[in-house]
N, C-alpha and C. Protein backbone atom coordinates (compact mmCIF):
# COMPACT_ATOMS: atom_id res chain seq x y z
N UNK A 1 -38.34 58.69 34.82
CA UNK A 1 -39.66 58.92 35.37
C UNK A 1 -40.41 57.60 35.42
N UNK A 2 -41.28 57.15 36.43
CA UNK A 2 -42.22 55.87 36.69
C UNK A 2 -43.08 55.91 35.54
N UNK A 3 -43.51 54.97 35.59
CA UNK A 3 -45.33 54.89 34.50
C UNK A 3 -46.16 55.55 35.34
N UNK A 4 -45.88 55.71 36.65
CA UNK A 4 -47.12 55.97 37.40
C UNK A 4 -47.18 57.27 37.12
N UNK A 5 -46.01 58.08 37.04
CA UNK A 5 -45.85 59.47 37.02
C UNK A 5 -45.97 59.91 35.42
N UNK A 6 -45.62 59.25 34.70
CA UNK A 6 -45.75 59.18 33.19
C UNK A 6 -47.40 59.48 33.44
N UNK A 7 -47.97 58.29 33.40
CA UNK A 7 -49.21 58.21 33.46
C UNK A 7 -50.12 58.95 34.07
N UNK A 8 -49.84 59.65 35.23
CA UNK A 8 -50.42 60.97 35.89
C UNK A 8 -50.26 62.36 34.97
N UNK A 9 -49.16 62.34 34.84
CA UNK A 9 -48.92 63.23 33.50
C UNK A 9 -49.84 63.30 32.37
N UNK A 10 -50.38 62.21 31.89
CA UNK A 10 -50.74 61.97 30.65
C UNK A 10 -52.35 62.33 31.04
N UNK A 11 -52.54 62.08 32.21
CA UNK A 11 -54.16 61.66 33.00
C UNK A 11 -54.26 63.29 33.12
N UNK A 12 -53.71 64.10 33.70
CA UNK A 12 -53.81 64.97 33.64
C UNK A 12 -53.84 66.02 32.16
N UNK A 13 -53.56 65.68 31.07
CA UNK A 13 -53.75 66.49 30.00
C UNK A 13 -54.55 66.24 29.28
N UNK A 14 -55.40 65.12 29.36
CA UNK A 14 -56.13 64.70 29.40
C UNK A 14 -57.26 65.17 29.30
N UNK A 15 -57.72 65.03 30.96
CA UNK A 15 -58.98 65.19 31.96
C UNK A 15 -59.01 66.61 32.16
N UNK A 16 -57.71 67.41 32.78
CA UNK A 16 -57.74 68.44 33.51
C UNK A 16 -57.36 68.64 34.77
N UNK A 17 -57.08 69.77 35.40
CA UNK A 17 -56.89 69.64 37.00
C UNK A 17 -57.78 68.75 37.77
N UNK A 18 -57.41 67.49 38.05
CA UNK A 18 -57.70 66.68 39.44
C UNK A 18 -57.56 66.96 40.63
N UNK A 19 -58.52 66.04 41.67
CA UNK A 19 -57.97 66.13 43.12
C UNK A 19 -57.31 64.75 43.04
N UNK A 20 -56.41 65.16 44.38
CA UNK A 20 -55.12 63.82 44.37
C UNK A 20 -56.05 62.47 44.99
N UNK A 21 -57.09 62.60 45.56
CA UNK A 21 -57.81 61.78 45.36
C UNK A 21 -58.24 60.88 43.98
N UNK A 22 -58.85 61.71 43.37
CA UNK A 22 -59.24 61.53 41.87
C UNK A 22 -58.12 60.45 41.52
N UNK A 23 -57.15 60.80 40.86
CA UNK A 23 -55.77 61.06 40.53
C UNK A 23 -55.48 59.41 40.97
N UNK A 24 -55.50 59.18 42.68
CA UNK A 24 -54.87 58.00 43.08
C UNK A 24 -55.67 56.95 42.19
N UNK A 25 -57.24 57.22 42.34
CA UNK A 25 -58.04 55.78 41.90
C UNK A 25 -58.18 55.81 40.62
N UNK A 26 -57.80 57.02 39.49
CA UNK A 26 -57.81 56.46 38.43
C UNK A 26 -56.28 55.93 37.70
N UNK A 27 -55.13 56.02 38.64
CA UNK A 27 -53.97 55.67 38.46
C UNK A 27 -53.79 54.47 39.25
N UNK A 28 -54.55 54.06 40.05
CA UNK A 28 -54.60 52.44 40.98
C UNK A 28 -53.48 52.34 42.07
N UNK A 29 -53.42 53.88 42.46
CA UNK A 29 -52.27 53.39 43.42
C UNK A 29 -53.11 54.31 44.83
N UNK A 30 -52.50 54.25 46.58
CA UNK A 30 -53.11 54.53 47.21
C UNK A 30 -53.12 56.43 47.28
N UNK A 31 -53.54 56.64 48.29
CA UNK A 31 -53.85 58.03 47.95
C UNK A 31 -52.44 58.70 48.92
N UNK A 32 -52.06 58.50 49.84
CA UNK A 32 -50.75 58.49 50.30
C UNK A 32 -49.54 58.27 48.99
N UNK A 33 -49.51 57.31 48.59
CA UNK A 33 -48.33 57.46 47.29
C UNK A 33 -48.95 58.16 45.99
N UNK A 34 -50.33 58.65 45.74
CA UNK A 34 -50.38 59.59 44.65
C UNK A 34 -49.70 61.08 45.20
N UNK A 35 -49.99 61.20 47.19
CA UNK A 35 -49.86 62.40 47.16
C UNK A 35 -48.34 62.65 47.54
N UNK A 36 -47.50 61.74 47.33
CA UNK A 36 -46.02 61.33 47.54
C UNK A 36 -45.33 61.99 46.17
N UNK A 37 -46.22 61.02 45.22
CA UNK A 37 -45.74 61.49 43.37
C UNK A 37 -46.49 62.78 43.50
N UNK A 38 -47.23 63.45 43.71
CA UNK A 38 -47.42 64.62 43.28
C UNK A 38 -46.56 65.34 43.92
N UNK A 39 -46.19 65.18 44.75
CA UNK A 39 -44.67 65.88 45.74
C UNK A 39 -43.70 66.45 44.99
N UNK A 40 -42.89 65.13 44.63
CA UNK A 40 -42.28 64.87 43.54
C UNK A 40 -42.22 65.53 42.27
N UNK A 41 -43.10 65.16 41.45
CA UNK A 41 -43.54 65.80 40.80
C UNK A 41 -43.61 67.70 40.50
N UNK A 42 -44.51 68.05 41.66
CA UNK A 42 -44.37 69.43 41.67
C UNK A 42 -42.79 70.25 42.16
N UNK A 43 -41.68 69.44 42.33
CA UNK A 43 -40.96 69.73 43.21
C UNK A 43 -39.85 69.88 41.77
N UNK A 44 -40.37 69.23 41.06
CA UNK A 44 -39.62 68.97 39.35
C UNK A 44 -40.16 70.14 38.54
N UNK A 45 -41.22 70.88 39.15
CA UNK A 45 -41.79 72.05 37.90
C UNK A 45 -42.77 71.20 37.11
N UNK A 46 -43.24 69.97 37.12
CA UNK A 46 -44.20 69.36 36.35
C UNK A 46 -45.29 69.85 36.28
N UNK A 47 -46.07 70.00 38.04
CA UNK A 47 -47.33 70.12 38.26
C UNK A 47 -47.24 71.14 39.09
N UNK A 48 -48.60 71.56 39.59
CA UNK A 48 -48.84 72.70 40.66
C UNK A 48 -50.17 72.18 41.52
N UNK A 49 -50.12 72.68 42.57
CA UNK A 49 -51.31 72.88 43.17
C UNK A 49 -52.35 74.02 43.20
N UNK A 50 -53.45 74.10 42.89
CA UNK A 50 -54.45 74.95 43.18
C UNK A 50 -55.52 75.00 43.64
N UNK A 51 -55.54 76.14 44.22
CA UNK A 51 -57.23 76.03 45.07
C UNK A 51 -58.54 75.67 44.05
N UNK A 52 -59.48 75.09 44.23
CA UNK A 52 -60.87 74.87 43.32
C UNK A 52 -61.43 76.12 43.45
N UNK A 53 -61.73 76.86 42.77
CA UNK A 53 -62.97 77.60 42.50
C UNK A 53 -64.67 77.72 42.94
N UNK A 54 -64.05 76.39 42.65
CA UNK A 54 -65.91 75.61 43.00
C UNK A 54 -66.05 75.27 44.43
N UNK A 55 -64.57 75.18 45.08
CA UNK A 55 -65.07 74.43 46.46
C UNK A 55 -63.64 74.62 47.47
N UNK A 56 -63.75 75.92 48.06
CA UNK A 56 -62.54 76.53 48.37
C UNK A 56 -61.39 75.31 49.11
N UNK A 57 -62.28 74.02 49.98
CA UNK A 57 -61.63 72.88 50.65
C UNK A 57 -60.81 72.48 50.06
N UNK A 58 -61.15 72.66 48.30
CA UNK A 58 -60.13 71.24 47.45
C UNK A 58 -58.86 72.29 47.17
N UNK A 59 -58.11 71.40 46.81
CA UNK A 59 -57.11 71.47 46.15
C UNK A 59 -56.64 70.69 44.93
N UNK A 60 -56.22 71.14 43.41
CA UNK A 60 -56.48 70.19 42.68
C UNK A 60 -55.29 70.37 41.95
N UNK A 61 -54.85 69.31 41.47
CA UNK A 61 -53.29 69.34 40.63
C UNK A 61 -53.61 69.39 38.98
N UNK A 62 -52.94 70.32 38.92
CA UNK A 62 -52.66 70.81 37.14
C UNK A 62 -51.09 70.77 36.87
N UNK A 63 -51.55 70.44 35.72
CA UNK A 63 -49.98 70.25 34.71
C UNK A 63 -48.98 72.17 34.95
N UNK A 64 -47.99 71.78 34.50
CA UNK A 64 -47.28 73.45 34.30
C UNK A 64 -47.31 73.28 33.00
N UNK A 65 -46.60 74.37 32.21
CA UNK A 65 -46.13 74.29 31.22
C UNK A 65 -44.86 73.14 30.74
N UNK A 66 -43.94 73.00 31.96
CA UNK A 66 -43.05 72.37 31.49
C UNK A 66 -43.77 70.83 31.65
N UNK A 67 -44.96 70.67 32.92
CA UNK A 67 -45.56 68.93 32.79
C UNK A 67 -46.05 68.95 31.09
N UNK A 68 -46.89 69.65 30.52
CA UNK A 68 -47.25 69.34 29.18
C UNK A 68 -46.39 69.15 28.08
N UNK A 69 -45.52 70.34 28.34
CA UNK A 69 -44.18 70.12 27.69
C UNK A 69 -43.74 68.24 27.28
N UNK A 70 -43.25 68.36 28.58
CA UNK A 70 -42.97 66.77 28.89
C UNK A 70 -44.03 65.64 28.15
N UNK A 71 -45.50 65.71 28.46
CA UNK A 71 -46.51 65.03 27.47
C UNK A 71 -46.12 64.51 26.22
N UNK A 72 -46.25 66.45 25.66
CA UNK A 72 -46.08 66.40 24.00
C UNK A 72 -45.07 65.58 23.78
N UNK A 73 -44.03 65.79 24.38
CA UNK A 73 -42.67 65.32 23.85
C UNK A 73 -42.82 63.61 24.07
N UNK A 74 -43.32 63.42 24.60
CA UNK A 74 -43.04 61.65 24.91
C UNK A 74 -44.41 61.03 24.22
N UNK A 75 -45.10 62.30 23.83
CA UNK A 75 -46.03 61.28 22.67
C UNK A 75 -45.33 61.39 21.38
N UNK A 76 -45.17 62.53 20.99
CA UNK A 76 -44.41 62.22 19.50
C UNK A 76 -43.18 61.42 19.84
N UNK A 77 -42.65 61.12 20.51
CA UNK A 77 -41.67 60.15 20.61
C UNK A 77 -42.43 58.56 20.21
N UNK A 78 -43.13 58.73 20.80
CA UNK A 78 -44.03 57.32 20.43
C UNK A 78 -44.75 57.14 19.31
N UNK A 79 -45.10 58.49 18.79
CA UNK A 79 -45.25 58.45 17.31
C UNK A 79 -44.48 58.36 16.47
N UNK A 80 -43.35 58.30 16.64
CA UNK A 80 -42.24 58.23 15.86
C UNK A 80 -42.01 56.81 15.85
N UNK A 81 -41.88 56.58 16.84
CA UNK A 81 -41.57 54.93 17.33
C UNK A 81 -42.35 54.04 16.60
N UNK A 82 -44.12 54.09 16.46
CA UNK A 82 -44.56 53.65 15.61
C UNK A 82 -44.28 53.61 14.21
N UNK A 83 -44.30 54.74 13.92
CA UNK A 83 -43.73 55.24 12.41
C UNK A 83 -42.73 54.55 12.05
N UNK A 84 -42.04 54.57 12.75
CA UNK A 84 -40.45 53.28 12.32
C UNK A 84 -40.88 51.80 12.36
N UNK A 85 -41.78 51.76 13.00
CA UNK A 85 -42.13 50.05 13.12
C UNK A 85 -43.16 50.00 11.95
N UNK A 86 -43.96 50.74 11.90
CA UNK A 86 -44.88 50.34 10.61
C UNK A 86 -44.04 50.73 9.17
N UNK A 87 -43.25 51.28 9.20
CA UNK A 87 -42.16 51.43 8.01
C UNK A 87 -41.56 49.84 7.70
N UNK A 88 -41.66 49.28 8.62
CA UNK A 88 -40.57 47.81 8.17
C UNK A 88 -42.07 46.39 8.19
N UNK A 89 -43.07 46.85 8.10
CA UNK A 89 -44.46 45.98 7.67
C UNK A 89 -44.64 45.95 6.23
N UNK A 90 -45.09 44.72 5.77
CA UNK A 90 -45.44 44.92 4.83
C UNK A 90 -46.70 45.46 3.96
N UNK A 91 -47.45 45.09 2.94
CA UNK A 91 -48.09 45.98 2.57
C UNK A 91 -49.28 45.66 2.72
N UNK A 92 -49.75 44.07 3.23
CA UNK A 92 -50.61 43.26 3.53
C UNK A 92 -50.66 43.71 5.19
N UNK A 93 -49.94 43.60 5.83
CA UNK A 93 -50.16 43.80 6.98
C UNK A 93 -50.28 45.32 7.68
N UNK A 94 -50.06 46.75 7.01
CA UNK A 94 -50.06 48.05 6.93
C UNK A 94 -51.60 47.90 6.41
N UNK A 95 -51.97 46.93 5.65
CA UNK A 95 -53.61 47.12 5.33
C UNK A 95 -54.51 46.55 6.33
N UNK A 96 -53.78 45.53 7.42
CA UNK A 96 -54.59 44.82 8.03
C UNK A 96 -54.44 46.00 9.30
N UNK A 97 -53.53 46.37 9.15
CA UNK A 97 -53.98 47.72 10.56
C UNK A 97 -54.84 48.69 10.40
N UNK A 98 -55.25 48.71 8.79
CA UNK A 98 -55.45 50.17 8.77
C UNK A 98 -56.84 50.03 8.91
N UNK A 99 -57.39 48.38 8.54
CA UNK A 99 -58.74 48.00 8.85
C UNK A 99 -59.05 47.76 10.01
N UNK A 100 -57.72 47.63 10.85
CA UNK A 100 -58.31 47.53 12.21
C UNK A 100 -58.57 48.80 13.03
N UNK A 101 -57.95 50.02 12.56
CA UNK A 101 -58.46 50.95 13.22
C UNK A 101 -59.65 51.85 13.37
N UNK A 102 -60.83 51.45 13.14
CA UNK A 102 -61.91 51.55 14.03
C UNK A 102 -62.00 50.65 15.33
N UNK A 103 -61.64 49.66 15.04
CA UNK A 103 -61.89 48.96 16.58
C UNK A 103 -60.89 48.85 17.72
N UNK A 104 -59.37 49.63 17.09
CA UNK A 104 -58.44 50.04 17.78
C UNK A 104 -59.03 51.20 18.38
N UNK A 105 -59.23 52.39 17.88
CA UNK A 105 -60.11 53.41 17.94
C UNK A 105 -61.12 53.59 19.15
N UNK A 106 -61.79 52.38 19.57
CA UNK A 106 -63.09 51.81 19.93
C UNK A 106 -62.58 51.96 21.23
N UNK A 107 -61.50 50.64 21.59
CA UNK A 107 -60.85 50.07 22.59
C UNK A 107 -60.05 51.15 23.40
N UNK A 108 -59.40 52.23 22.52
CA UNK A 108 -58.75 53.07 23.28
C UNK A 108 -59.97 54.03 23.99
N UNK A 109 -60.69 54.48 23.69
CA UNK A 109 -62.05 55.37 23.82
C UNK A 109 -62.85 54.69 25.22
N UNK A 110 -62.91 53.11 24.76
CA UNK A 110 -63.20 52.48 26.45
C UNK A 110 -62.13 52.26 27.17
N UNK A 111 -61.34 52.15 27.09
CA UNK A 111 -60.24 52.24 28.00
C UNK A 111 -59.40 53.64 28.92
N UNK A 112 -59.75 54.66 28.19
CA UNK A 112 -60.27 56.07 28.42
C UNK A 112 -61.16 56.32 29.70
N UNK A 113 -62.20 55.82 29.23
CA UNK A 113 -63.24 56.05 29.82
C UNK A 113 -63.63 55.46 31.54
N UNK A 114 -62.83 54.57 31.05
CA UNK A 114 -62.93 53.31 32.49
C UNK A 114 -61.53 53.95 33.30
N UNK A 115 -60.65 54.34 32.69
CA UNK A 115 -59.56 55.13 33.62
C UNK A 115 -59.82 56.22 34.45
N UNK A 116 -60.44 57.03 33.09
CA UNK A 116 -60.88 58.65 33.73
C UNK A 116 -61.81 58.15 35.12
N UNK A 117 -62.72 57.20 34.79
CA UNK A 117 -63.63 57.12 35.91
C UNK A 117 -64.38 58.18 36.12
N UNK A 118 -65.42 58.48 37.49
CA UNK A 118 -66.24 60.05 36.79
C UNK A 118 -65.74 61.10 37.23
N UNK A 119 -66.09 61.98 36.17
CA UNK A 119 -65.43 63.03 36.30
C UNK A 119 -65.92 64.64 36.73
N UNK A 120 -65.12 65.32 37.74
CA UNK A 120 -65.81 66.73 38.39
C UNK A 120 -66.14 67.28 37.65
């Protein structure tokens, strides 16, 4: 799977059902190749399309069960991954992370924020 599609994945469990608009500019790619990967994508059982509620024109992409599926699984993979790397730190430097996480904390929260971009 791409980062882009990784990352749509992730944007989506996120945020919530997007429009593939949405979707392209907070993933930085054009709106023609978001609506290429969402193709894709839905064609894998990841995602779906649905009508808006709010605004019968849109159409907005949500995760399936098996896209979240997919999420969970490739974050605890990465939690794990960490877990093994901070296992082989020492005890000075397991302390210097642990002080850094408020401002790790911080950074991910704006970096969040500036992705999501605004939101419906």
């Amino acid at each position: 799977m791409s980062l882009t599609s990784a990352a749509t994945l992730a944007t989506l469990a996120r945020t919530g059902p997007r429009r593939i608009t949405d979707l392209a500019a907070v993933e930085g790619v054009t709106q023609p190749a978001m609506t290429a990967l969402v193709r894709v994508m839905e064609e894998s059982g990841l995602v779906e399309r649905r009508g808006d509620a709010a605004d019968r024109r849109v159409t907005l992409v949500c995760l399936t069960e098996a896209g979240a599926a997919y999420v969970r699984t490739r974050h605890q993979a990465g939690v794990h991954a960490f877990e093994r790397l901070i296992g082989e730190l020492t005890g000075d430097e397991v302390e210097a992370l642990v002080a850094a996480l408020p401002a790790l904390k911080h950074l991910a929260e704006l970096e969040s924020q500036d992705r999501e971009g605004p939101k419906r």
